[in-house]
Each structure stands twice: as C-alpha cells, then as structure tokens.
C-alpha atoms as a PDB file:
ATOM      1  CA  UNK A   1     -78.437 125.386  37.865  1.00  0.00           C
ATOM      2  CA  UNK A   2     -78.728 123.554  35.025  1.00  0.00           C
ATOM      3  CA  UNK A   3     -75.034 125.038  33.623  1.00  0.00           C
ATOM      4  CA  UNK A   4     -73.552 124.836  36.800  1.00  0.00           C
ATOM      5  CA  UNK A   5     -74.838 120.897  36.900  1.00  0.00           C
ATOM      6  CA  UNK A   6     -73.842 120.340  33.424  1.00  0.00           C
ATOM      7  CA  UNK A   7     -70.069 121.366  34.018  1.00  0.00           C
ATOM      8  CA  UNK A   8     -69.377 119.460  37.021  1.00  0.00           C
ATOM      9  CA  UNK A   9     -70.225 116.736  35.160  1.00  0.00           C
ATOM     10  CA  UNK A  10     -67.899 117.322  32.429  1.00  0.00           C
ATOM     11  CA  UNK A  11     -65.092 117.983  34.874  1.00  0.00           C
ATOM     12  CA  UNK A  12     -65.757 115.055  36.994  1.00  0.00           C
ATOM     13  CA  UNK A  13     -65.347 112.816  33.283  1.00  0.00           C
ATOM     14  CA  UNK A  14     -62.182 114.684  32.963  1.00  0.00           C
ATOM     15  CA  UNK A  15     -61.007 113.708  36.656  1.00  0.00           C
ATOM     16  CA  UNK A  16     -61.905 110.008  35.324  1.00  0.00           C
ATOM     17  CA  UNK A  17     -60.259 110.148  32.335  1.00  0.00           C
ATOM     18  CA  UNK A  18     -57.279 111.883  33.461  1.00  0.00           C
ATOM     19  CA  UNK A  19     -57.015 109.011  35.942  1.00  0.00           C
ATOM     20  CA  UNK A  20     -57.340 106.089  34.087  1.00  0.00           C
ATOM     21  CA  UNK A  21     -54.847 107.831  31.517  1.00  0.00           C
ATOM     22  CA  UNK A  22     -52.389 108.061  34.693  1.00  0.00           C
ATOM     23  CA  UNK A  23     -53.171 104.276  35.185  1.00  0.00           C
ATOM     24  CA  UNK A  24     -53.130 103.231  31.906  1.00  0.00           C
ATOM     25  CA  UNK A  25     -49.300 104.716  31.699  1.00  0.00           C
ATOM     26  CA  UNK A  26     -48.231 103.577  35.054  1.00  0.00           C
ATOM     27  CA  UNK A  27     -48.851  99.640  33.848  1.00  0.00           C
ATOM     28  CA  UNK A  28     -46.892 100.917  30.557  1.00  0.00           C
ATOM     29  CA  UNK A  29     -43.830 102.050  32.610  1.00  0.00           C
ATOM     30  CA  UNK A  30     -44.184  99.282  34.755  1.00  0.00           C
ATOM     31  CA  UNK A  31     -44.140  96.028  32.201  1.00  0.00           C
ATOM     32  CA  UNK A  32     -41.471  97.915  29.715  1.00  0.00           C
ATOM     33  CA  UNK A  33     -38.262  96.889  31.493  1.00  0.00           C
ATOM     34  CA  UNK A  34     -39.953  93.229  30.703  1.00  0.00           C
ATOM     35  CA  UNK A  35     -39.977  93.820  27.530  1.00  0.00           C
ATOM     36  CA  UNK A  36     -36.552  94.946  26.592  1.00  0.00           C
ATOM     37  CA  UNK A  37     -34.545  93.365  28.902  1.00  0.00           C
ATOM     38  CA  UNK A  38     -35.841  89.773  28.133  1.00  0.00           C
ATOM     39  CA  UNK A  39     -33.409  87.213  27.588  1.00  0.00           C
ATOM     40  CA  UNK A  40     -35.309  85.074  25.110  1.00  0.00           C
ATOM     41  CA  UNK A  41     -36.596  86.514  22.355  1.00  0.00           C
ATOM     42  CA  UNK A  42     -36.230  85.261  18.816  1.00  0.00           C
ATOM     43  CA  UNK A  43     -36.746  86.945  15.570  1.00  0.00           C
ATOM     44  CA  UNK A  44     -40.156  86.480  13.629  1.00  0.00           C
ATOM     45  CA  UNK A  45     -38.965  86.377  10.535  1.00  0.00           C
ATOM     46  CA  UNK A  46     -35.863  83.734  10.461  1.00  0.00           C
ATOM     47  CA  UNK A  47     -36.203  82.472  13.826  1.00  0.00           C
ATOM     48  CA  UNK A  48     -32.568  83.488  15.029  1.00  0.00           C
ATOM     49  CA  UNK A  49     -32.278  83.614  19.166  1.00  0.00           C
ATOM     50  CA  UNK A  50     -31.462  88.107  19.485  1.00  0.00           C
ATOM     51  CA  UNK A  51     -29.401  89.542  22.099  1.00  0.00           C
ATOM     52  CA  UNK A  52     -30.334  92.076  24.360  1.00  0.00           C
ATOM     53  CA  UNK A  53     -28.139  94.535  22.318  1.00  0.00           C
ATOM     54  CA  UNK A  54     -30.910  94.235  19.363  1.00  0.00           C
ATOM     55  CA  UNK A  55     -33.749  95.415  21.123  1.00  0.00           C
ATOM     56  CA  UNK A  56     -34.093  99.065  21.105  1.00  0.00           C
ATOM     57  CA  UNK A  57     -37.334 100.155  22.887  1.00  0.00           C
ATOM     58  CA  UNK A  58     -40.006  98.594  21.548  1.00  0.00           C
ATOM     59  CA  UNK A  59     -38.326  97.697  18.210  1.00  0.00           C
ATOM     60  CA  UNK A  60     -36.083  94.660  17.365  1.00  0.00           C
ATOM     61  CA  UNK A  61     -33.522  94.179  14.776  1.00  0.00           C
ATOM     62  CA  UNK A  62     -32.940  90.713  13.478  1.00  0.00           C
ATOM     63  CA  UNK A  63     -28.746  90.789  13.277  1.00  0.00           C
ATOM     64  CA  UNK A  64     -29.074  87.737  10.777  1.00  0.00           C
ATOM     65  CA  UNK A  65     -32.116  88.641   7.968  1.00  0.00           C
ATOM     66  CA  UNK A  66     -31.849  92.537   9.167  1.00  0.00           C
ATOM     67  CA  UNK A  67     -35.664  92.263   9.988  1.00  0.00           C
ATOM     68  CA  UNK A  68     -37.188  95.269  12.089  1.00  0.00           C
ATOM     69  CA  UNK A  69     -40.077  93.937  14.273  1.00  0.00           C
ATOM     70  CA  UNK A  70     -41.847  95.503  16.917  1.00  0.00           C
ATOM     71  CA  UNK A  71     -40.936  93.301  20.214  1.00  0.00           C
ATOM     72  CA  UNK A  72     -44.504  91.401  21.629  1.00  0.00           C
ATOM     73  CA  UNK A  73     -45.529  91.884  24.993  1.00  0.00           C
ATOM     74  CA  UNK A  74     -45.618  88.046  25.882  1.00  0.00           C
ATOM     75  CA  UNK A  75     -42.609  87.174  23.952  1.00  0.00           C
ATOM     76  CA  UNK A  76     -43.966  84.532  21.683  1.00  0.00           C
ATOM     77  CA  UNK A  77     -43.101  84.335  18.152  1.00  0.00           C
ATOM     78  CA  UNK A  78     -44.821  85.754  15.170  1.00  0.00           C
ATOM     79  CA  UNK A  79     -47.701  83.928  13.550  1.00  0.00           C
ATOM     80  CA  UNK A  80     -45.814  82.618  10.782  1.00  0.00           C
ATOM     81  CA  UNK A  81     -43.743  80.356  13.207  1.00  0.00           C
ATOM     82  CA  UNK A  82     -45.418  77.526  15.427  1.00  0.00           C
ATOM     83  CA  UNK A  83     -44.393  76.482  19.026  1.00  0.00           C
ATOM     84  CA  UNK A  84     -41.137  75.114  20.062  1.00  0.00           C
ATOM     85  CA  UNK A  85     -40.847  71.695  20.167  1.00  0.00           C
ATOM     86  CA  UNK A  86     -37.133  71.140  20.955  1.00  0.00           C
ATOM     87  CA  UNK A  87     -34.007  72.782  21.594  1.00  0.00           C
ATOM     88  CA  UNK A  88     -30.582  71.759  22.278  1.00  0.00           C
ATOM     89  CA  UNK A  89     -28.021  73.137  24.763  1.00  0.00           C
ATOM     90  CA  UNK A  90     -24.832  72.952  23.015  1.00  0.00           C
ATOM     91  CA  UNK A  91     -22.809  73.345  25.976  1.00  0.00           C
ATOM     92  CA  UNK A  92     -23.477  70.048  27.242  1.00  0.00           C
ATOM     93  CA  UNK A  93     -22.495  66.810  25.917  1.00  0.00           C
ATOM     94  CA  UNK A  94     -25.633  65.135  26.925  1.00  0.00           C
ATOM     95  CA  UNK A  95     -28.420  66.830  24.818  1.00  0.00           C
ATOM     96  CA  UNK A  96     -32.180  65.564  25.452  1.00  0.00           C
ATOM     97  CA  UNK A  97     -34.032  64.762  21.894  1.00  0.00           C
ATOM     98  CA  UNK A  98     -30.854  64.719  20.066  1.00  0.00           C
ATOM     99  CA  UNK A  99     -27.870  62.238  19.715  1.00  0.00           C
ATOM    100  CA  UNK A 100     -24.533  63.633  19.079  1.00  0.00           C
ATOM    101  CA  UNK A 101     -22.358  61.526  16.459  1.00  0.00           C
ATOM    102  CA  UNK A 102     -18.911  61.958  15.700  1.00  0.00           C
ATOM    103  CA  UNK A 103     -18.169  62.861  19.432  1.00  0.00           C
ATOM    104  CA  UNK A 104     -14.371  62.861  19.272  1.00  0.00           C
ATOM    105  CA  UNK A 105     -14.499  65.769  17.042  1.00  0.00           C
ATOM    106  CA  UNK A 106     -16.915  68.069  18.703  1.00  0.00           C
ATOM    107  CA  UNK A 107     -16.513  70.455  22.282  1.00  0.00           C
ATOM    108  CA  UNK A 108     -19.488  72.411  23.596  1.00  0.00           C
ATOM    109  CA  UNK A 109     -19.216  75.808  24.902  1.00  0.00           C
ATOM    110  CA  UNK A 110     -21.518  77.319  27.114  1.00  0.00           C
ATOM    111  CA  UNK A 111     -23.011  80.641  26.424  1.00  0.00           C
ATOM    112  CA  UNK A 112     -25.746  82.835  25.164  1.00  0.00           C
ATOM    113  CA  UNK A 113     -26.138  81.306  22.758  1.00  0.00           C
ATOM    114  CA  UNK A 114     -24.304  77.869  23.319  1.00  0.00           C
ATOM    115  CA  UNK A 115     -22.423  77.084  20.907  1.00  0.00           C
ATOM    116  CA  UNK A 116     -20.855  73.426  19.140  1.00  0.00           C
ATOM    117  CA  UNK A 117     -17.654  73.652  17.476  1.00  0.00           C
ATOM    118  CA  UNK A 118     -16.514  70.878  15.459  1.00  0.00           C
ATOM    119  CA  UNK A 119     -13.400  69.750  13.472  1.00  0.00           C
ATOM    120  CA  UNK A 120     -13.655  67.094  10.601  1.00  0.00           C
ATOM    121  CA  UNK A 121     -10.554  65.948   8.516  1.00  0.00           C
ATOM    122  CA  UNK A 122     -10.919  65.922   4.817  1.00  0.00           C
ATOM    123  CA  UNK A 123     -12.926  62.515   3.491  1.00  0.00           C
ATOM    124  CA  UNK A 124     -15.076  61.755   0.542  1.00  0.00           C
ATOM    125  CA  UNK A 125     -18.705  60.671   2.542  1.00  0.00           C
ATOM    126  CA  UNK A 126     -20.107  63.383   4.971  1.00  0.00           C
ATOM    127  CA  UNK A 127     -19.909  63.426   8.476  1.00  0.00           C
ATOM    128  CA  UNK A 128     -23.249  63.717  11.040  1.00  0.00           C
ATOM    129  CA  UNK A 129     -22.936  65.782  13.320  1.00  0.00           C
ATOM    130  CA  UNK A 130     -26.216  64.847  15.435  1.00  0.00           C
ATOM    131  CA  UNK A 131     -29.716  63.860  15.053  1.00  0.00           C
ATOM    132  CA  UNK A 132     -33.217  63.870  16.335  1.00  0.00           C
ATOM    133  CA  UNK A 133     -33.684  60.917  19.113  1.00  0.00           C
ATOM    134  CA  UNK A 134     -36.639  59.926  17.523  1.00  0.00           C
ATOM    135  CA  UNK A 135     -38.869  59.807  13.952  1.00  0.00           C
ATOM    136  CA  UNK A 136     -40.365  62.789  12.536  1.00  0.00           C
ATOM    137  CA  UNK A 137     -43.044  64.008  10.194  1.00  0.00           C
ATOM    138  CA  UNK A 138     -43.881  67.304   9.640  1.00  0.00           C
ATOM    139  CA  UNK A 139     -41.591  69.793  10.902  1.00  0.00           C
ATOM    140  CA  UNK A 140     -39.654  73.893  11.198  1.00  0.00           C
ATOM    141  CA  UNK A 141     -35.922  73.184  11.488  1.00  0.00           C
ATOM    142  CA  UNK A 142     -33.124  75.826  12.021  1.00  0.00           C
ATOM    143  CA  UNK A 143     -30.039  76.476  12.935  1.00  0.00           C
ATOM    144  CA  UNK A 144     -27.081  79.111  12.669  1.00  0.00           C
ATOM    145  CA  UNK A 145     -23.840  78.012  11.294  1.00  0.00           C
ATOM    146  CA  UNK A 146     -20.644  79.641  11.038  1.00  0.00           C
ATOM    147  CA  UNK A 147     -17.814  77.906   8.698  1.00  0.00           C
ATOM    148  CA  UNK A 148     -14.333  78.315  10.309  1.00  0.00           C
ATOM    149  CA  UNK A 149     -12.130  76.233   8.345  1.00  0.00           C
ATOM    150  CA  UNK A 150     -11.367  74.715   4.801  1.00  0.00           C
ATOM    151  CA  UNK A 151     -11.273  75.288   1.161  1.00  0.00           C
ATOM    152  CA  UNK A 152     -14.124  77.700   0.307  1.00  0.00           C
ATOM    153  CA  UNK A 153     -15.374  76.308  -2.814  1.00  0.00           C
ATOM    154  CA  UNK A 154     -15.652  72.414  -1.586  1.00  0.00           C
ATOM    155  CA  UNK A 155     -16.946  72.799   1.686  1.00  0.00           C
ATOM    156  CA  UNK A 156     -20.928  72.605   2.882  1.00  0.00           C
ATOM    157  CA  UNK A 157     -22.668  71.814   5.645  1.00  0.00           C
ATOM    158  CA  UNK A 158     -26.886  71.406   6.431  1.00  0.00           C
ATOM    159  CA  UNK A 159     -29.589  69.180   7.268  1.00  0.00           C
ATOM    160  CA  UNK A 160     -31.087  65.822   6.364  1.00  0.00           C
ATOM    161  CA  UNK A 161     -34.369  65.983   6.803  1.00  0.00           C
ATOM    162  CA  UNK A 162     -36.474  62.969   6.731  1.00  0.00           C
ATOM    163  CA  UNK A 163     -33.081  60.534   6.534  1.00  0.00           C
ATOM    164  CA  UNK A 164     -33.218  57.142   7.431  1.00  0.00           C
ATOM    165  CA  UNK A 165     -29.560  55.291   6.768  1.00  0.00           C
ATOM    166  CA  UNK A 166     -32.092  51.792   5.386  1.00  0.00           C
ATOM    167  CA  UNK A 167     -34.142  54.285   3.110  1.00  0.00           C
ATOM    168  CA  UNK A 168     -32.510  57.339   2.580  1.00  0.00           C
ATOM    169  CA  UNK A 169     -34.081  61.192   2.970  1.00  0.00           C
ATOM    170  CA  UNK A 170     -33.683  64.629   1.722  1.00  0.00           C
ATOM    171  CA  UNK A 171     -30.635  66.974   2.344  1.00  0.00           C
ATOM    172  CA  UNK A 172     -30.288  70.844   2.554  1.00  0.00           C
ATOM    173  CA  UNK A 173     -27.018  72.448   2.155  1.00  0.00           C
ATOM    174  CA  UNK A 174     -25.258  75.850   2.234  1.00  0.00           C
ATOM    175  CA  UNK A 175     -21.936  76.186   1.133  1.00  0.00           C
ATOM    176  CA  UNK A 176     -19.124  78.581   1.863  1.00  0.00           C
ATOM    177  CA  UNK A 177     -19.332  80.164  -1.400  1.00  0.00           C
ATOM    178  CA  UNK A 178     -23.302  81.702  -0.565  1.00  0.00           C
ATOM    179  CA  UNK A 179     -24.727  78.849  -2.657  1.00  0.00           C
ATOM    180  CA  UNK A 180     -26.989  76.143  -1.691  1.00  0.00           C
ATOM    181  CA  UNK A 181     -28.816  72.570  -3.152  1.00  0.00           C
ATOM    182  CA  UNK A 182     -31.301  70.297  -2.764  1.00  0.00           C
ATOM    183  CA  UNK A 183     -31.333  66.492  -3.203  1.00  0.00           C
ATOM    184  CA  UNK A 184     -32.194  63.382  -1.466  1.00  0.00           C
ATOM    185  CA  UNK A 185     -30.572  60.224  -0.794  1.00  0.00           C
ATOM    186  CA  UNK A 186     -32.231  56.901  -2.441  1.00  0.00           C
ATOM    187  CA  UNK A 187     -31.792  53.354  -3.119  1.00  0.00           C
ATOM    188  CA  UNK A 188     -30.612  52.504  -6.198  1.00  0.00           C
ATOM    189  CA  UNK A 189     -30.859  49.067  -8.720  1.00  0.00           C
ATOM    190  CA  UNK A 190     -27.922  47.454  -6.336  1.00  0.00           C
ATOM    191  CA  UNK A 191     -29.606  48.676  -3.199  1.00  0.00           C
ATOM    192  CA  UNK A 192     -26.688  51.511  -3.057  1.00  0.00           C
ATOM    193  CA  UNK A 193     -27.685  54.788  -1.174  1.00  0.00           C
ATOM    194  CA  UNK A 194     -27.078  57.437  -4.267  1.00  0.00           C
ATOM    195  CA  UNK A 195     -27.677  61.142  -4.354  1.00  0.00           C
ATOM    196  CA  UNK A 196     -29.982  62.716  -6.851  1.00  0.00           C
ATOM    197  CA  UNK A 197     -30.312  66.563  -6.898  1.00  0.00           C
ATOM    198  CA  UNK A 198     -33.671  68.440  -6.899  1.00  0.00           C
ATOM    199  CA  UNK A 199     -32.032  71.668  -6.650  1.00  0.00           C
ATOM    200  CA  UNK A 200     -28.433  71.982  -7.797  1.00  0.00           C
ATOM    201  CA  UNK A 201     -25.832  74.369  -6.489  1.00  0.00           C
ATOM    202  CA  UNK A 202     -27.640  78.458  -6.452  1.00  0.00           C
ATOM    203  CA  UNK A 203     -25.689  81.214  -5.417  1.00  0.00           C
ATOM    204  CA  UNK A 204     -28.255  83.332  -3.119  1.00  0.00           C
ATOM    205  CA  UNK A 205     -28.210  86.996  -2.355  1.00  0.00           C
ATOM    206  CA  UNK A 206     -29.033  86.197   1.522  1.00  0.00           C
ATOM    207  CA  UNK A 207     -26.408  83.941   2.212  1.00  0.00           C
ATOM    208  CA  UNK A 208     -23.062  85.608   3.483  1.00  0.00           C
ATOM    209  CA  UNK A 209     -20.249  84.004   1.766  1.00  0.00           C
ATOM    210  CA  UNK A 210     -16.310  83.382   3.319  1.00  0.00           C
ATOM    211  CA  UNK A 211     -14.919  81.574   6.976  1.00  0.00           C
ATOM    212  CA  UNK A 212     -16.445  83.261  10.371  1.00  0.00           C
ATOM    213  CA  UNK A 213     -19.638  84.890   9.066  1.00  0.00           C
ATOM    214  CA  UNK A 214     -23.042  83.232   9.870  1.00  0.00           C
ATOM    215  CA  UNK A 215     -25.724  82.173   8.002  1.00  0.00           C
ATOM    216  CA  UNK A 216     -29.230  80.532   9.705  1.00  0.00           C
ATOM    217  CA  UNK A 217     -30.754  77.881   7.829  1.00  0.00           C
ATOM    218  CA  UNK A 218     -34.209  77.275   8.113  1.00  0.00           C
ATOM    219  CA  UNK A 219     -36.257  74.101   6.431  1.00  0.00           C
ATOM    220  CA  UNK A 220     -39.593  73.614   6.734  1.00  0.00           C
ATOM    221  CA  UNK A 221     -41.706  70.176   5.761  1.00  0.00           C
ATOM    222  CA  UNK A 222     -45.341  69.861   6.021  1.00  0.00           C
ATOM    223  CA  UNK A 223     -46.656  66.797   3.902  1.00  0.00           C
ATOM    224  CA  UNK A 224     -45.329  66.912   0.290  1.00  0.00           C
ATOM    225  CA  UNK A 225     -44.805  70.907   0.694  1.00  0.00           C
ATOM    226  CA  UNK A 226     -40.959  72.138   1.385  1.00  0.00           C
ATOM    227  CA  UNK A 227     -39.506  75.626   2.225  1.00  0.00           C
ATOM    228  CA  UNK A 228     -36.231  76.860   2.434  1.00  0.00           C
ATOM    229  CA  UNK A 229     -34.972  79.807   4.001  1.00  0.00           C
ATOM    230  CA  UNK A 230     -31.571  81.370   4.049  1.00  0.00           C
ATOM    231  CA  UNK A 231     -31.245  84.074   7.245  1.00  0.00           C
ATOM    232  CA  UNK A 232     -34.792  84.865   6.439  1.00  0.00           C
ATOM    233  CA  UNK A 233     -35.551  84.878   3.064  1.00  0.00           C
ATOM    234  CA  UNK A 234     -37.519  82.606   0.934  1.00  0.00           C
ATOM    235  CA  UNK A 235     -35.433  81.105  -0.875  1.00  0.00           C
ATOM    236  CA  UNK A 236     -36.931  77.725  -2.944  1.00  0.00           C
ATOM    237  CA  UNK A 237     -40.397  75.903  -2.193  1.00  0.00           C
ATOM    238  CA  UNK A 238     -41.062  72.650  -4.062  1.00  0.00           C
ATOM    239  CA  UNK A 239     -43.163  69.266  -3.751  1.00  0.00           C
ATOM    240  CA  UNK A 240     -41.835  65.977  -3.264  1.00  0.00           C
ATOM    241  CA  UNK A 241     -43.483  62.946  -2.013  1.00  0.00           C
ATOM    242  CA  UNK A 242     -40.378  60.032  -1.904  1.00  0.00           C
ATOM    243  CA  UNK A 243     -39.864  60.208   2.171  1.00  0.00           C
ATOM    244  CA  UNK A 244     -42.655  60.830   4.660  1.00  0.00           C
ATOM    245  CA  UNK A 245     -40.769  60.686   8.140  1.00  0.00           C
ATOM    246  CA  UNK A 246     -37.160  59.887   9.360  1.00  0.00           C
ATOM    247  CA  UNK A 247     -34.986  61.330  11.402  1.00  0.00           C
ATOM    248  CA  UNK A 248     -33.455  65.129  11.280  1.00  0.00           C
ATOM    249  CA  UNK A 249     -29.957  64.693  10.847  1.00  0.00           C
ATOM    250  CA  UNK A 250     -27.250  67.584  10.579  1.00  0.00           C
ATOM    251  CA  UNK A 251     -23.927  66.902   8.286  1.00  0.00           C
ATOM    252  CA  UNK A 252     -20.756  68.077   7.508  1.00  0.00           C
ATOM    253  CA  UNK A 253     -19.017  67.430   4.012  1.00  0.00           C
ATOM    254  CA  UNK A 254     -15.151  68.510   3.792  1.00  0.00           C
ATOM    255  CA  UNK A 255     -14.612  66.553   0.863  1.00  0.00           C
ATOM    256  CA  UNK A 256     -11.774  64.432   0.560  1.00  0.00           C
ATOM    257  CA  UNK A 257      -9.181  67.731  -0.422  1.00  0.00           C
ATOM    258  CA  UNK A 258     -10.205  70.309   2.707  1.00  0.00           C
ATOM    259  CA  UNK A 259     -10.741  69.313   6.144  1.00  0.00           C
ATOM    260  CA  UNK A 260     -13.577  71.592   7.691  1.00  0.00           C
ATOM    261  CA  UNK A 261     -13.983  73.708  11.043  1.00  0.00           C
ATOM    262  CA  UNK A 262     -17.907  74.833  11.684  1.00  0.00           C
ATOM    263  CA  UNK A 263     -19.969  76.544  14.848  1.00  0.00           C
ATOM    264  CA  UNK A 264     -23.523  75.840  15.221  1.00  0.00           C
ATOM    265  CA  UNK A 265     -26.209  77.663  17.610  1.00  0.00           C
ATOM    266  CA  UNK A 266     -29.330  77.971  18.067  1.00  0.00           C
ATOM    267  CA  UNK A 267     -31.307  74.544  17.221  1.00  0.00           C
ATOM    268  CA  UNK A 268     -34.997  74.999  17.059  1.00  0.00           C
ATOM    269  CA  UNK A 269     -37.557  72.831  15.877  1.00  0.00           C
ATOM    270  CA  UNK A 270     -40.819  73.794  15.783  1.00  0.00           C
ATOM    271  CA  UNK A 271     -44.279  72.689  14.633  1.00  0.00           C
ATOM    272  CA  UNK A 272     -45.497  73.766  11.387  1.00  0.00           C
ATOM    273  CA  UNK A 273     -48.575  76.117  11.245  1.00  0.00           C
ATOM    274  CA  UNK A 274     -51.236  74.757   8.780  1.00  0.00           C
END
C-alpha cells in the first residue's frame, strides 16, 4: 500500500508538471509573434531604429554597428541607454520640440523611418539644419546621416551640442572621408564667435566613408563628462567644463568649394543614465 501510494504520487507531480510545462509553452507561442513582428525596436548598442527584416527569432542584428542582441520581451532599450525624451517625425514640416532652420532647402518624406533630405549650396559658415525648442543640460543625442552630395574631402555634417549663438557651444562632426572632430565655438578678445578644436580631424574604423552610406552619430553629455560614438563604437570621451546648457543644434558645412546633399533619420534624445 505504501508503494502503490507512493507512485501515484509521483505520477500525479508528473501530471502537474507536464501541465504547467504545456502552459508555460502555450504563453511562449502566444507572446512570440509580439516580439518579432514589433515595429519599434531600436538597437542597444548605437541606438539605431531596426526594421522588421533584422529581427530573426529572438535575435536582432543592428544593420548600423553589426551588434547581435537578443530582442526584450517589453521592447525597451538596453540598460546602457535611458528613456526617450524626444523624437522628431521628419515627414512633417511642423516637428514638436524642434525648430527647423533653413526651410527652403529641406523636404520631409514620410516613412519608416522618416526621413529629411536637404540641399545646401557651397558657403564658407555652416548651415543649421534644426534645433531643440528649448535649453538643455545633460543629454543622449543621435541621429543617422547619409551624405548624398559634394566634394568628399570638404564636406561634414553633426551636432552642436550645448550652442547658444550669444555664447557659443561644442560641435561634433563626421565627415565624408570616415573622420571626425571635436571643438567648440567661443568668444574671443573682439567678442567674435571663433572655433577652437579639442579633437582635430581622426579617421575612425566605424565610420563608413563615400556619398549614400550611413553612419549614426551618437553624443552623449552628462556634466563635464562627453562621449562619442560612431554607429556604435566608442569612439573619444573627454572633460570639458566651458558650456553647461544651450540648445542642440544640427549643422551642415559644404564649404565655400562643394555644395552638399545629406538624409537624416532617426532623432532620439534621451536621458543620460547616471
């Protein structure tokens, strides 16, 4: 009796198990699809909206930085990246938190992802292309750019972070030629906005050189403490104390020999993790 009462109750934890192993796979089977057929999902590493074409199962591939990542049930990003803050829809000429500059020479395109395409005739001083509405601090900036015309050793585009036109700011740029710099913008002796470089001109291994290839450029400012990616990698960190807050501009600079064609995607700003 004892036996006999011993091994029904080692079958009947069997018929539980078995069950809540039937259950457990049924709510597996069941959220999947939500998983790989989300629309938004954005790479962990660099930040760069993916398409639906770069999820494979339960595994993403970053088409920018080439990151594998295993997709996240809820969709949110990695730790190393902090919540949205603002976006932009580029295929609308009316973009909340941002003000477009330089209208004449931009069209928006609708899409996934939206894209604004802008053409700039050859000049000596940069062009803006748009900035934040308001003033900002600390901050995770990116963006994906794709160069489509001009003279591939002159032309760069990137951000201003920090840039006030009364006080100046700092400036990130990427050139055609898989090189990028540094600098900020100050106030000189005859109250003259003049550049001064922190970083000059680096070719980078990350960076895709050439017209109609992109590249995502991500800048991150928290205090004195800056980071710089380039389609996911690290690629300078430094200190620098001259601006605390300003506005977050993006530029174009065609020089005054090459006009210059660029697409942009995928704005994100984002808070900064401490």
């Amino acid at each position: 009796m004892v036996v006999d009462t011993m091994t029904q109750i080692e079958l009947r934890f069997i018929e539980i198990d078995s069950a809540a192993f039937i259950a457990w796979v049924a709510i597996l089977i069941y959220y999947r699809p939500m998983t790989i057929t989300a629309k938004a999902l954005n790479c962990p590493n660099c930040g760069a909206a993916l398409p639906q074409r770069a999820i494979k199962a339960d595994l993403g591939v970053c088409e920018y930085c080439g990151t594998t990542f295993r997709v996240p049930k809820t969709l949110t990003p990695e730790p190393d990246m902090g919540d949205l803050m603002l976006g932009a829809d580029f295929g609308s000429k009316i973009i909340p938190g941002w003000e477009v500059v330089n209208e004449d020479m931009l069209s928006f395109h609708k899409g996934n992802p939206s894209e604004l395409r802008g053409n700039f005739k050859a000049r000596y001083n940069t062009y803006y292309v748009f900035k934040s509405s308001g003033f900002l601090d600390d901050f995770d900036a990116s963006i994906s750019m794709q160069f489509t015309e001009g003279d591939l050793e002159i032309i760069r585009a990137g951000f201003y972070p920090r840039y006030t036109h009364e006080e100046g700011g700092y400036a990130v740029f990427v050139s055609a030629q898989a090189s990028y710099n540094v600098g900020y913008y100050v106030k000189d002796k005859n109250n003259e906005i003049v550049w001064e470089t922190l970083i000059p001109w680096t070719y980078h291994t990350a960076l895709r050189s050439g017209l109609h290839v992109t590249n995502r450029l991500r800048v991150i400012c928290s205090g004195e403490k800056f980071r710089v990616y380039l389609n996911g990698v690290l690629a300078t960190s430094f200190k620098d104390d001259r601006f605390k807050r300003g506005r977050l501009f993006f530029a174009v600079a065609p020089t005054e020999k090459s006009d210059l064609g660029i697409v942009l995607s995928d704005l994100q700003l984002r808070e900064v993790l401490r």
